[in-house]
C-alpha atoms as a PDB file:
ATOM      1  CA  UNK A   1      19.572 -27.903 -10.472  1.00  0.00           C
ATOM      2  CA  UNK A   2      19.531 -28.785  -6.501  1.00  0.00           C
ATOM      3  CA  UNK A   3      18.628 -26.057  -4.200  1.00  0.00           C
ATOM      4  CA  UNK A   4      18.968 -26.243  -0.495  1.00  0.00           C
ATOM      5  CA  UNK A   5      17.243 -23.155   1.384  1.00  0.00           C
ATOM      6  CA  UNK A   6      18.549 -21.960   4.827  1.00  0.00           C
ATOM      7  CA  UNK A   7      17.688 -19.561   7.323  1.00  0.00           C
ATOM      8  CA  UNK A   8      14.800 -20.054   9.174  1.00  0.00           C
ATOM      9  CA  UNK A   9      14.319 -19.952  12.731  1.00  0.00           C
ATOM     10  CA  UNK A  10      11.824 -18.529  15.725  1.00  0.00           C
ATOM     11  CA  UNK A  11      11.863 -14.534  15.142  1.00  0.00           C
ATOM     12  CA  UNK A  12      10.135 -12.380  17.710  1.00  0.00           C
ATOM     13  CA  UNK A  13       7.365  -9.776  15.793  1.00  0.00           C
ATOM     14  CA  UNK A  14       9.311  -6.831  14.499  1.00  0.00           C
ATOM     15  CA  UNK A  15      12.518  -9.255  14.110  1.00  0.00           C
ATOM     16  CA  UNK A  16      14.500 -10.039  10.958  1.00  0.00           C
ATOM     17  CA  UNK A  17      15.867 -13.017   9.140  1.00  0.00           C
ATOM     18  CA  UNK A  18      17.800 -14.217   5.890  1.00  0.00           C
ATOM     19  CA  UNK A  19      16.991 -17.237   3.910  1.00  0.00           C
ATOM     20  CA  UNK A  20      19.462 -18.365   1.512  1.00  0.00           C
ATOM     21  CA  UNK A  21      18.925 -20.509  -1.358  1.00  0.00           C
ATOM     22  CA  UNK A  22      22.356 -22.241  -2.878  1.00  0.00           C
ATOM     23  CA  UNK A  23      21.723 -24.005  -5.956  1.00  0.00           C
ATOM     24  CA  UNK A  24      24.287 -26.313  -7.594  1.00  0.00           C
ATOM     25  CA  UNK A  25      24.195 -28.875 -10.469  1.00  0.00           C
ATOM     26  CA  UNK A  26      23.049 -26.319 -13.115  1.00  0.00           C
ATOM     27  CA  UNK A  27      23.957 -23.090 -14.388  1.00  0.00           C
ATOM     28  CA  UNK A  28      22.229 -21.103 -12.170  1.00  0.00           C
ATOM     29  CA  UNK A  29      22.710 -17.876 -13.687  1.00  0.00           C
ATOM     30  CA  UNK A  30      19.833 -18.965 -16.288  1.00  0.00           C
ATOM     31  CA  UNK A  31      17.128 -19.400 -13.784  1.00  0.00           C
ATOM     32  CA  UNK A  32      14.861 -17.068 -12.731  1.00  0.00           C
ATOM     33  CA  UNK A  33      13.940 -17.112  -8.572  1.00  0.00           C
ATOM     34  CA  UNK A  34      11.092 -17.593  -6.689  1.00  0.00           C
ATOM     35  CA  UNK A  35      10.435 -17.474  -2.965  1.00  0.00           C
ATOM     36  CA  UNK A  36       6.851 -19.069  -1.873  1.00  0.00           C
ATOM     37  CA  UNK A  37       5.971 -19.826   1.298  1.00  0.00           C
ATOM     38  CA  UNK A  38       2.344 -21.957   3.119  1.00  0.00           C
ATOM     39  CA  UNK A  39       1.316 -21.537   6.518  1.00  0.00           C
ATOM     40  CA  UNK A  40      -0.160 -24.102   8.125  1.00  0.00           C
ATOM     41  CA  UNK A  41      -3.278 -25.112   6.694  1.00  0.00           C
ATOM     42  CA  UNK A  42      -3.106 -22.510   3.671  1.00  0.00           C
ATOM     43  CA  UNK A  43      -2.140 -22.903  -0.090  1.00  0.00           C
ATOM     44  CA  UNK A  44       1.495 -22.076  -1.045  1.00  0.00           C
ATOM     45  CA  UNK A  45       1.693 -18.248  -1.970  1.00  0.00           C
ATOM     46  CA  UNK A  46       4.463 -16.198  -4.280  1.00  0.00           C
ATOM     47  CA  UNK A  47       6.332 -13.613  -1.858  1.00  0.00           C
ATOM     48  CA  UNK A  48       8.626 -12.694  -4.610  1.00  0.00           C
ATOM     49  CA  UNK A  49      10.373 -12.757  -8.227  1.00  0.00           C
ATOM     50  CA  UNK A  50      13.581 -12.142  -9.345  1.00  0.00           C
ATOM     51  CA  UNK A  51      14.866 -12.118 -12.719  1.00  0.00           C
ATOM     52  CA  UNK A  52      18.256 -13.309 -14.163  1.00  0.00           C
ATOM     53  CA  UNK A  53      19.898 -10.441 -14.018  1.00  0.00           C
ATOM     54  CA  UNK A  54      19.515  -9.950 -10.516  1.00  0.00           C
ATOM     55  CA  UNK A  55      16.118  -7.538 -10.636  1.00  0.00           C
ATOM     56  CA  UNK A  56      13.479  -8.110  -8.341  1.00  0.00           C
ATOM     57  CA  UNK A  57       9.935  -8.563 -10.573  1.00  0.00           C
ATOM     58  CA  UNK A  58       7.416  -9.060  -7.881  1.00  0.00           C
ATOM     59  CA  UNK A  59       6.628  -8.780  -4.250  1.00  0.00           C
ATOM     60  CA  UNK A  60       3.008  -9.876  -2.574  1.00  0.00           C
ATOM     61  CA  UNK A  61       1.565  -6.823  -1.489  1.00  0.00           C
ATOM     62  CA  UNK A  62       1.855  -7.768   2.389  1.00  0.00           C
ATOM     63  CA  UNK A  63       5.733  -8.046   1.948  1.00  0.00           C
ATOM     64  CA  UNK A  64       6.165  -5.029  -0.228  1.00  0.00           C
ATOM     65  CA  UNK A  65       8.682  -2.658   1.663  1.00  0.00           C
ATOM     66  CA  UNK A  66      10.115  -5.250   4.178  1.00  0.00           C
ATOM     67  CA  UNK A  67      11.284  -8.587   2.250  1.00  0.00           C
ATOM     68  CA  UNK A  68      14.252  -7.841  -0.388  1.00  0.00           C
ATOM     69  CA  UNK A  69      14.846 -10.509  -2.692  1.00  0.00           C
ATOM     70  CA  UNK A  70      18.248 -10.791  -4.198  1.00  0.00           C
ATOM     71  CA  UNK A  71      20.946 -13.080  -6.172  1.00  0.00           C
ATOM     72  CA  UNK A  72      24.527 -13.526  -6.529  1.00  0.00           C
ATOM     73  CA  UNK A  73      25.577 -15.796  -9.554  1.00  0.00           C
ATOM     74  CA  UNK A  74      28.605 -15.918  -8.736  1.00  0.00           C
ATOM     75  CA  UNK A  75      27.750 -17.962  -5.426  1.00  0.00           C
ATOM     76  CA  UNK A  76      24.727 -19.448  -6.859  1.00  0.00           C
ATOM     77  CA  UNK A  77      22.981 -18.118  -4.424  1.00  0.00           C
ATOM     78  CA  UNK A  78      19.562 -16.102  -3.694  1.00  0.00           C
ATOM     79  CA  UNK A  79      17.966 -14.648  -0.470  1.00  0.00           C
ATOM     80  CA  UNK A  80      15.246 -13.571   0.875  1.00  0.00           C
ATOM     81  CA  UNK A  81      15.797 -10.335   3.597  1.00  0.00           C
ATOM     82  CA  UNK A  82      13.051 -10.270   5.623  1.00  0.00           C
ATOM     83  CA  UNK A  83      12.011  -7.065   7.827  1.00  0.00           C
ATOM     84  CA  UNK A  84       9.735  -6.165  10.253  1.00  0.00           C
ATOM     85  CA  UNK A  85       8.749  -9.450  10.599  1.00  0.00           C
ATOM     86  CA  UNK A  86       4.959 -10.473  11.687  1.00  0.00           C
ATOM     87  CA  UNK A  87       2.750 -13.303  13.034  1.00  0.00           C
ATOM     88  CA  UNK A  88       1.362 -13.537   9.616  1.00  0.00           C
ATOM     89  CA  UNK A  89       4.636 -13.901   8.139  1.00  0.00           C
ATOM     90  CA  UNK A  90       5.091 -17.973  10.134  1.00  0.00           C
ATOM     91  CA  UNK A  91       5.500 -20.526   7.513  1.00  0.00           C
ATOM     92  CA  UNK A  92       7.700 -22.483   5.972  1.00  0.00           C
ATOM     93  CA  UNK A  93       9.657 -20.950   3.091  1.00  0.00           C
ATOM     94  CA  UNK A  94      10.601 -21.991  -0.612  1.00  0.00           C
ATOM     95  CA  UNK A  95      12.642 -21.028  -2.961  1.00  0.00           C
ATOM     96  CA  UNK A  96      12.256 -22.358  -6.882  1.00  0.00           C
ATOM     97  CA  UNK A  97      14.209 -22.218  -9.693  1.00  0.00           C
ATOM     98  CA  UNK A  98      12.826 -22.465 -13.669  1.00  0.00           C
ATOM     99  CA  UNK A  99      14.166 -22.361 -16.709  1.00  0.00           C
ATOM    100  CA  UNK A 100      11.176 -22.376 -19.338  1.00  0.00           C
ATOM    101  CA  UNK A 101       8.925 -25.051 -18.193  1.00  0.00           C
ATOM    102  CA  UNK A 102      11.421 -26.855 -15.742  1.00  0.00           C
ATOM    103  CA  UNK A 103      10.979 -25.506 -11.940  1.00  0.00           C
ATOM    104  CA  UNK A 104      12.808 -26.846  -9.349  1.00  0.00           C
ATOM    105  CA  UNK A 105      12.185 -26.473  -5.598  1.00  0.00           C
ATOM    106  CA  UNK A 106      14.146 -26.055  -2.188  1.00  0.00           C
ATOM    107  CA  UNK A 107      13.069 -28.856   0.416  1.00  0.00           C
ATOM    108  CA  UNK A 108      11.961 -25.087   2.241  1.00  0.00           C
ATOM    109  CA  UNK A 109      12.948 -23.397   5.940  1.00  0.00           C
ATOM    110  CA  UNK A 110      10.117 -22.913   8.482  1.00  0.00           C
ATOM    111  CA  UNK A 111       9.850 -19.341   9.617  1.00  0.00           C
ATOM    112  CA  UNK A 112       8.022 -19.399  13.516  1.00  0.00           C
ATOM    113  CA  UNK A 113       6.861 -16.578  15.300  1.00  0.00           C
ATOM    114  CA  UNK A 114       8.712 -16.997  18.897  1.00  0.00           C
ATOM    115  CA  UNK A 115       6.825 -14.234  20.673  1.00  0.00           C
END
């Protein structure tokens, strides 16, 4: 599967944004979702999980209650809603597919604080 991630962009602090993550190549209905992101200088971190079915598994604690994660497999498509954006939340975004033991990866969106 080939995933191409969208969406980023200079937010100010309390902002929002939507990354998208269309996959094609695959049958992406079978793949669970990731989004991860890495600021600058940091290791790559999960934000969140969502399941084939379209139920969101997992959300970092520091995300909890203003990211949404969601799919439609219809589109082939999952996003990322992000809230109340902070500082903390600058870096450049992932999204991964995997099936088993196969993960694929988005080529990732940078997220910048514009304040």
């Amino acid at each position: 599967v080939q995933l191409v991630v969208s969406g980023g962009g200079l937010v100010r602090p309390g902002g929002s944004l939507r990354l998208s993550c269309t996959a094609s190549g695959s049958t992406f209905s079978s793949y669970v979702v990731s989004w991860y992101r890495q600021a600058q200088g940091q290791a790559r971190e999960l934000v969140a999980h969502i399941n084939t079915f379209g139920t969101p598994l997992y959300y970092a604690a520091h995300v909890k209650g203003r990211f949404t994660i969601s799919r439609d497999n219809a589109k082939n498509m999952a996003s990322l809603q992000m809230k109340s954006l902070e500082h903390d939340d600058t870096a450049v975004y992932y999204c991964k597919a995997a099936i088993g033991w196969e993960g694929y990866w988005g080529q990732g969106t940078r997220v910048n604080d514009s304040s």
